[in-house]
N, C-alpha and C. Protein backbone atom coordinates (compact mmCIF):
# COMPACT_ATOMS: atom_id res chain seq x y z
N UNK A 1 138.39 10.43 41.27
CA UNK A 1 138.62 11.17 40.04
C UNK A 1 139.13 10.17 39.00
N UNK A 2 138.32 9.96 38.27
CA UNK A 2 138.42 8.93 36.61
C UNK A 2 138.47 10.03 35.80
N UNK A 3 139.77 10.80 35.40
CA UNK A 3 139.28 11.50 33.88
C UNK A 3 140.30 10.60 33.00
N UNK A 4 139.51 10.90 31.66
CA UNK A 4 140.14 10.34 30.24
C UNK A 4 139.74 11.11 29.12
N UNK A 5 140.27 11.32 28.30
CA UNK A 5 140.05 12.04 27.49
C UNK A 5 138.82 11.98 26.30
N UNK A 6 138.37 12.72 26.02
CA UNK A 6 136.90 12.88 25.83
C UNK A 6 137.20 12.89 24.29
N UNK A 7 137.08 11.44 23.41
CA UNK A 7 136.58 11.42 22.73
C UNK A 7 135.53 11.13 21.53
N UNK A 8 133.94 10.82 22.04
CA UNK A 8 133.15 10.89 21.79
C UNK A 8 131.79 11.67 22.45
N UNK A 9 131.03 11.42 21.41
CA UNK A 9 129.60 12.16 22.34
C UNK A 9 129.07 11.61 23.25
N UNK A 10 128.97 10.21 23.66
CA UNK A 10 129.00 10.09 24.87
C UNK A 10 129.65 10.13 25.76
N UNK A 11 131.07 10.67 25.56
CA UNK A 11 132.28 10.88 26.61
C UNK A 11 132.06 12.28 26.66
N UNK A 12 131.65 13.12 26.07
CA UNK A 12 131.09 14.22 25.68
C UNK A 12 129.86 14.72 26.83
N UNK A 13 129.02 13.98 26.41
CA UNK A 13 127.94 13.96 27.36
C UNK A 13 128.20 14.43 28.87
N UNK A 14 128.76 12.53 29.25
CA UNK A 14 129.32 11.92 30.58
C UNK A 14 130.08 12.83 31.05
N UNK A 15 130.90 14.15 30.55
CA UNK A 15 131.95 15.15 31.10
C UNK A 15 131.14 16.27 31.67
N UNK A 16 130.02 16.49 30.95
CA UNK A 16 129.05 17.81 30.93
C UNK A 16 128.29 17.14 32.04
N UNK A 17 127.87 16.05 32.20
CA UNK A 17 126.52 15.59 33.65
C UNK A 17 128.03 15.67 34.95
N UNK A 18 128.93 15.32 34.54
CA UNK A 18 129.83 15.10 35.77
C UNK A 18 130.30 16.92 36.45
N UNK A 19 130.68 17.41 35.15
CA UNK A 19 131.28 18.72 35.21
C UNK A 19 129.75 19.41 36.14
N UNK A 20 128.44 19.48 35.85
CA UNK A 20 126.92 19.94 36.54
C UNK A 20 127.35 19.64 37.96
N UNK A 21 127.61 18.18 38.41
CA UNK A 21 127.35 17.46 39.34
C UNK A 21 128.83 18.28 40.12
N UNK A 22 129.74 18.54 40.34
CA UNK A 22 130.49 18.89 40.77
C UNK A 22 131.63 20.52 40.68
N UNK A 23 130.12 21.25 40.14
CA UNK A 23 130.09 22.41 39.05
C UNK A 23 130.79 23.34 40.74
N UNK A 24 130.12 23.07 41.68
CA UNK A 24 130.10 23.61 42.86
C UNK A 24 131.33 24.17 44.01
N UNK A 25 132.47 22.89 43.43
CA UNK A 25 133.45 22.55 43.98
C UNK A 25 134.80 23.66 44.45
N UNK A 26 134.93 23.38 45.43
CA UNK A 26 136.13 24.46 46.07
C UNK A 26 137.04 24.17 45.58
N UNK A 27 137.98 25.28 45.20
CA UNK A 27 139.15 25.30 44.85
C UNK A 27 140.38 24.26 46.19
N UNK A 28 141.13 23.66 45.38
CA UNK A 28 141.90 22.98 46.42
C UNK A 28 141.31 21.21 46.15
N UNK A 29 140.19 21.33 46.44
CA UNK A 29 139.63 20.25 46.81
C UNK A 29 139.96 18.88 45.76
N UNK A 30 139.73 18.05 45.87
CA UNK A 30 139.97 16.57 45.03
C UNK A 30 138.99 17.19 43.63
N UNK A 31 138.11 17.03 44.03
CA UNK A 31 136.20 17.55 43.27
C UNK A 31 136.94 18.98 42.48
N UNK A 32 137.12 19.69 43.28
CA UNK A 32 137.54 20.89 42.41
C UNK A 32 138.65 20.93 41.43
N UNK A 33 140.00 19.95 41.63
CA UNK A 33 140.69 19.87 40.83
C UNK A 33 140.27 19.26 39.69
N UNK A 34 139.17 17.99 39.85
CA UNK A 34 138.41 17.46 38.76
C UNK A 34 138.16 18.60 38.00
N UNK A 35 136.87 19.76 38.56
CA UNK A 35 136.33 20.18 38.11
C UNK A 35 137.39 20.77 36.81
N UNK A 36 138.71 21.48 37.32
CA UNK A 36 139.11 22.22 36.55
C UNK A 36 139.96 21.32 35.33
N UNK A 37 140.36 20.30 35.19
CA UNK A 37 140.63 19.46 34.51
C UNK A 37 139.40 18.90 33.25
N UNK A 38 138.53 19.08 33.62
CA UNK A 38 137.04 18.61 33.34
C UNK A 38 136.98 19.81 32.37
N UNK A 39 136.78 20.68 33.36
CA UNK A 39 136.82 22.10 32.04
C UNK A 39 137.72 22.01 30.87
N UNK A 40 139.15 22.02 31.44
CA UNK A 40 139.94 22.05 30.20
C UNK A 40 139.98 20.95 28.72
N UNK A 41 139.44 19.79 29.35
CA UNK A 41 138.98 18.36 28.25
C UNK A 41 137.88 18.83 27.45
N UNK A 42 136.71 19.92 28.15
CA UNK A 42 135.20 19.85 27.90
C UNK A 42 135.76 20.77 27.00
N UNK A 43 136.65 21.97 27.07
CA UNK A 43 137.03 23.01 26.28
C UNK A 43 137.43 22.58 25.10
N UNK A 44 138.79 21.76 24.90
CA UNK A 44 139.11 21.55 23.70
C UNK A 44 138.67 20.39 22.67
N UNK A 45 137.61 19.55 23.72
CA UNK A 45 136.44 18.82 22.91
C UNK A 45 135.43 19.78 21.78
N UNK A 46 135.26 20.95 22.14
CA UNK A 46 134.29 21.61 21.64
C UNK A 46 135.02 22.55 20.98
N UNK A 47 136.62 22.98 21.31
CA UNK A 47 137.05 23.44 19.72
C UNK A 47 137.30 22.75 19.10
N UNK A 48 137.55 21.55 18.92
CA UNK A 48 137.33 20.63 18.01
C UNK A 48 136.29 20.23 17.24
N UNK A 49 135.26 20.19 17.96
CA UNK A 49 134.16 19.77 17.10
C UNK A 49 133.27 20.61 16.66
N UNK A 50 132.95 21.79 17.42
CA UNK A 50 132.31 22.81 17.63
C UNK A 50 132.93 24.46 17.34
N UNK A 51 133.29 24.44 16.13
CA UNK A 51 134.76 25.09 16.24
C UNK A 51 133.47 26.30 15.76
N UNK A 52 133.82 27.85 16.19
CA UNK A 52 133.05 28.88 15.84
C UNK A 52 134.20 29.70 15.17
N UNK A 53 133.23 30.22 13.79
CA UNK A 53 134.22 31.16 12.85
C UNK A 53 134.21 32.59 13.33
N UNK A 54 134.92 33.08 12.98
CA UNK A 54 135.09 34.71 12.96
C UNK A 54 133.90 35.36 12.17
N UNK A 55 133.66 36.92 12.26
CA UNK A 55 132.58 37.21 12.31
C UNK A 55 132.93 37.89 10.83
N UNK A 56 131.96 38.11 10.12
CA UNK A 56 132.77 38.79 8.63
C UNK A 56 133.16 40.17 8.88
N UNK A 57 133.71 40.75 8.61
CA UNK A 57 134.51 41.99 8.98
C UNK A 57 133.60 43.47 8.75
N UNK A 58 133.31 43.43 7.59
CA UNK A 58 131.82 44.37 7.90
C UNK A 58 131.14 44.71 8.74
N UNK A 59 130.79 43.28 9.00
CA UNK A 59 129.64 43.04 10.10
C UNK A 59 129.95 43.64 11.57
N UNK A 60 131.27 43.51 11.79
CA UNK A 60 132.18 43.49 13.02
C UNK A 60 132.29 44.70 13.05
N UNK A 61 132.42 45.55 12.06
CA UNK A 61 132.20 47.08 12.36
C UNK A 61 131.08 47.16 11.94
N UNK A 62 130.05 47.25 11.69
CA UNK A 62 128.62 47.61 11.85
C UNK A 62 128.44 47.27 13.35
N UNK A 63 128.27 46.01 14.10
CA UNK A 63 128.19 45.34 15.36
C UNK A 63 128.53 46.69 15.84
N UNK A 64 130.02 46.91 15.94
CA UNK A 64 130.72 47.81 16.83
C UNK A 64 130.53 49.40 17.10
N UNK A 65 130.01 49.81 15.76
CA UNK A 65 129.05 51.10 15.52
C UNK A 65 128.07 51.34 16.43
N UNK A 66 127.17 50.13 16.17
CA UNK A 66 125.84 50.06 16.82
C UNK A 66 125.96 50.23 18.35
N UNK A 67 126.73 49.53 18.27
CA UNK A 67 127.69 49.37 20.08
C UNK A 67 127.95 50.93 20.84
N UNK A 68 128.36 51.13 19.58
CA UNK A 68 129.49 52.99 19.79
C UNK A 68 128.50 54.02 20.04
N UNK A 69 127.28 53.75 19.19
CA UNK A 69 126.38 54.70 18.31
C UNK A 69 126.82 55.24 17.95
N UNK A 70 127.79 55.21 16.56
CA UNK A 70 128.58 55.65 15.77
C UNK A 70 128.02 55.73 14.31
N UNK A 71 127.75 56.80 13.69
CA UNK A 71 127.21 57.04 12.54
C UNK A 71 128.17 57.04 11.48
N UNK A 72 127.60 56.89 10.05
CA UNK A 72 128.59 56.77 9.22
C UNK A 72 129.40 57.94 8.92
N UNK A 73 129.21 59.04 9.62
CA UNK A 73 130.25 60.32 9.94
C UNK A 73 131.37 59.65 10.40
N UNK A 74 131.24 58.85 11.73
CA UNK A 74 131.91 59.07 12.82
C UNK A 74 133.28 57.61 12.32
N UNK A 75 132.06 56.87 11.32
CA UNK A 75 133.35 56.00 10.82
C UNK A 75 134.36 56.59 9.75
N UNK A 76 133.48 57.70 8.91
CA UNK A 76 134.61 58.11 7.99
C UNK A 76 135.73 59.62 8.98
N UNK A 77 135.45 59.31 9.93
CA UNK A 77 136.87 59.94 10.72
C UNK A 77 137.87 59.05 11.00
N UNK A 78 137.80 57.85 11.12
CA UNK A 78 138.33 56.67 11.25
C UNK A 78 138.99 56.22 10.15
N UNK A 79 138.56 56.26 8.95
CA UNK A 79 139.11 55.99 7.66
C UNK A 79 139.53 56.59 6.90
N UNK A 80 139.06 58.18 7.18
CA UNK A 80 139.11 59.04 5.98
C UNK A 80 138.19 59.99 5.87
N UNK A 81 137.24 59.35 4.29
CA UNK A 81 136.40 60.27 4.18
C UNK A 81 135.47 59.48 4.08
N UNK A 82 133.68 60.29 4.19
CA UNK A 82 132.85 59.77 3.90
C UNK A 82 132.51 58.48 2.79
N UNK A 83 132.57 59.40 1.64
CA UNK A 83 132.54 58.39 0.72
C UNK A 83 133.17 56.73 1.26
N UNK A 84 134.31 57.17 1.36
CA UNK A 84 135.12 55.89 2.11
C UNK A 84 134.32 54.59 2.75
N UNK A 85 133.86 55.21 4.12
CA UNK A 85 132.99 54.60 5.03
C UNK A 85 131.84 54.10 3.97
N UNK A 86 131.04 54.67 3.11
CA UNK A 86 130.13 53.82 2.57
C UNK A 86 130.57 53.11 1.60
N UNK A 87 131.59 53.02 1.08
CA UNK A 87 131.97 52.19 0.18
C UNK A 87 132.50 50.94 1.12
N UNK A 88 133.44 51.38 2.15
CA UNK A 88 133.11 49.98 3.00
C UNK A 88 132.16 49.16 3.49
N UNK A 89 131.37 49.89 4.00
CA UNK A 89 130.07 49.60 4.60
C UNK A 89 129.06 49.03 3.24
N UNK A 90 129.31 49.07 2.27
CA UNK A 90 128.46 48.53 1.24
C UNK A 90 129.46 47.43 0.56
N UNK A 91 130.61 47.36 1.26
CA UNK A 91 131.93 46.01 0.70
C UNK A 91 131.70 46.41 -0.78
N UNK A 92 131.88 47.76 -1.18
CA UNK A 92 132.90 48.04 -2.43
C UNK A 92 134.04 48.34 -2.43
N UNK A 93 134.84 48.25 -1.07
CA UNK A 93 136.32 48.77 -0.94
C UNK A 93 136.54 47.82 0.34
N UNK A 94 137.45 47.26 -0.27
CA UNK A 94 138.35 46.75 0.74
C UNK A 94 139.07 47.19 1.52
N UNK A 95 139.39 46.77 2.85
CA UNK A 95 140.06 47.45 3.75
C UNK A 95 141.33 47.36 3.90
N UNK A 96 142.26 48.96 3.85
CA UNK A 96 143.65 48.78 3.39
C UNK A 96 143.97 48.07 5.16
N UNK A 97 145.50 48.26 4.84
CA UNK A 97 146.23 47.99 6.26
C UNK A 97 146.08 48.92 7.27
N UNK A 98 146.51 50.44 6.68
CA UNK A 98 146.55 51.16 7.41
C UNK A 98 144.85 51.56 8.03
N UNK A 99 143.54 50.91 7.08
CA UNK A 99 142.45 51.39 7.61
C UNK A 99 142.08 50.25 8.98
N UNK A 100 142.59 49.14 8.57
CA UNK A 100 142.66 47.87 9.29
C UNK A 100 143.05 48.75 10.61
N UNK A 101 144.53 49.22 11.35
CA UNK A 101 145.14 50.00 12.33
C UNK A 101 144.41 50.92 12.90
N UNK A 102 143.74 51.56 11.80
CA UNK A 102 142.69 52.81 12.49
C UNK A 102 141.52 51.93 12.92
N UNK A 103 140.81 50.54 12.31
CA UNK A 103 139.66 50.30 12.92
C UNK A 103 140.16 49.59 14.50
N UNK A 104 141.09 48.87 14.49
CA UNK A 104 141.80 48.07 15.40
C UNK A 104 141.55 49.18 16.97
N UNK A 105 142.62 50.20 16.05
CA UNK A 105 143.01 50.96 17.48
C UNK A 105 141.93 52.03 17.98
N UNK A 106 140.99 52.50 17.02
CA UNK A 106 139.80 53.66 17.43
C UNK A 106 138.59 52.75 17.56
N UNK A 107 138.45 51.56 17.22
CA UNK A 107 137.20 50.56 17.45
C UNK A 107 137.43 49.84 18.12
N UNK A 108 138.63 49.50 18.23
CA UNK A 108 138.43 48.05 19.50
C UNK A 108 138.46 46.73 18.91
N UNK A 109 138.29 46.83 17.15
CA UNK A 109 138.13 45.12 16.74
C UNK A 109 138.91 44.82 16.51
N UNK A 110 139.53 43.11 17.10
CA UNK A 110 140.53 42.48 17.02
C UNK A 110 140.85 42.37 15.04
N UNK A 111 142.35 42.54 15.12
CA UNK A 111 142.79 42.56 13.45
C UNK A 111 142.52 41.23 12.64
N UNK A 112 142.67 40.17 13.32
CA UNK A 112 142.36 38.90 13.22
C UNK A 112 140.75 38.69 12.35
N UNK A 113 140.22 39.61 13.37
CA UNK A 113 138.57 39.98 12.19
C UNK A 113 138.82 40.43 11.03
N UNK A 114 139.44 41.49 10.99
CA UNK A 114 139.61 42.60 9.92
C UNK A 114 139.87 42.11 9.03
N UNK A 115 141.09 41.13 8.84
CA UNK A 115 142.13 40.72 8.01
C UNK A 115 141.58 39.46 6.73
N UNK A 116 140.11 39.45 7.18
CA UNK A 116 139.60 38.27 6.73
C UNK A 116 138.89 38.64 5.36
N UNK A 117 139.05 37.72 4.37
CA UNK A 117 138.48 38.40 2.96
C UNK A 117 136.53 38.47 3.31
N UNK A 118 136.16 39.35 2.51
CA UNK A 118 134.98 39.83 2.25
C UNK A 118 134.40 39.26 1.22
């Protein structure tokens, strides 16, 4: 076991053919402790470089609708009133706090989404 910290694309690479090659490995083992060490380098190599944004907040309840099969009825019970829901859903109204709480806790989407400008 040679690990070092991964910083380039070919250290990059060299982590991903090694991490394949020993992908297999039992817990306990020399190989397996690699493995899991390997993971954790390969992980924060790629939030670093590879960093993925949050999803726009709209979107995240549309996504989650579709998910629900939730019609734009079923969101303006969630918010309010109709009107409401399409004025969100068309990002002419921003989403208060308290609608933020109702999407959070009756949808499931993390607030962290929500909270993000439009």
């Amino acid at each position: 076991m040679n690990l070092k910290p991964i910083k380039t694309k070919k250290d990059y690479k060299n982590a991903l053919s090694r991490l394949e090659a020993i992908f297999d490995s039992k817990r306990g083992t020399v190989e397996g402790d690699e493995l899991e060490i390997l993971g954790i380098l390969i992980d924060q190599y790629e939030n670093e470089h590879f960093p993925i944004d949050l999803p726009d907040p709209i979107e995240a309840i549309k996504f989650r609708m579709e998910q629900l099969g939730y019609s734009q009825t079923d969101l303006a019970k969630v918010v309010g009133l109709k009107s409401r829901a399409s004025e969100i859903l068309n990002k002419k109204r921003k989403l208060s706090l308290d609608m933020i709480r109702q999407l959070h806790d009756k949808l499931n989407i993390p607030t962290d989404v929500l909270i993000q400008a439009y």
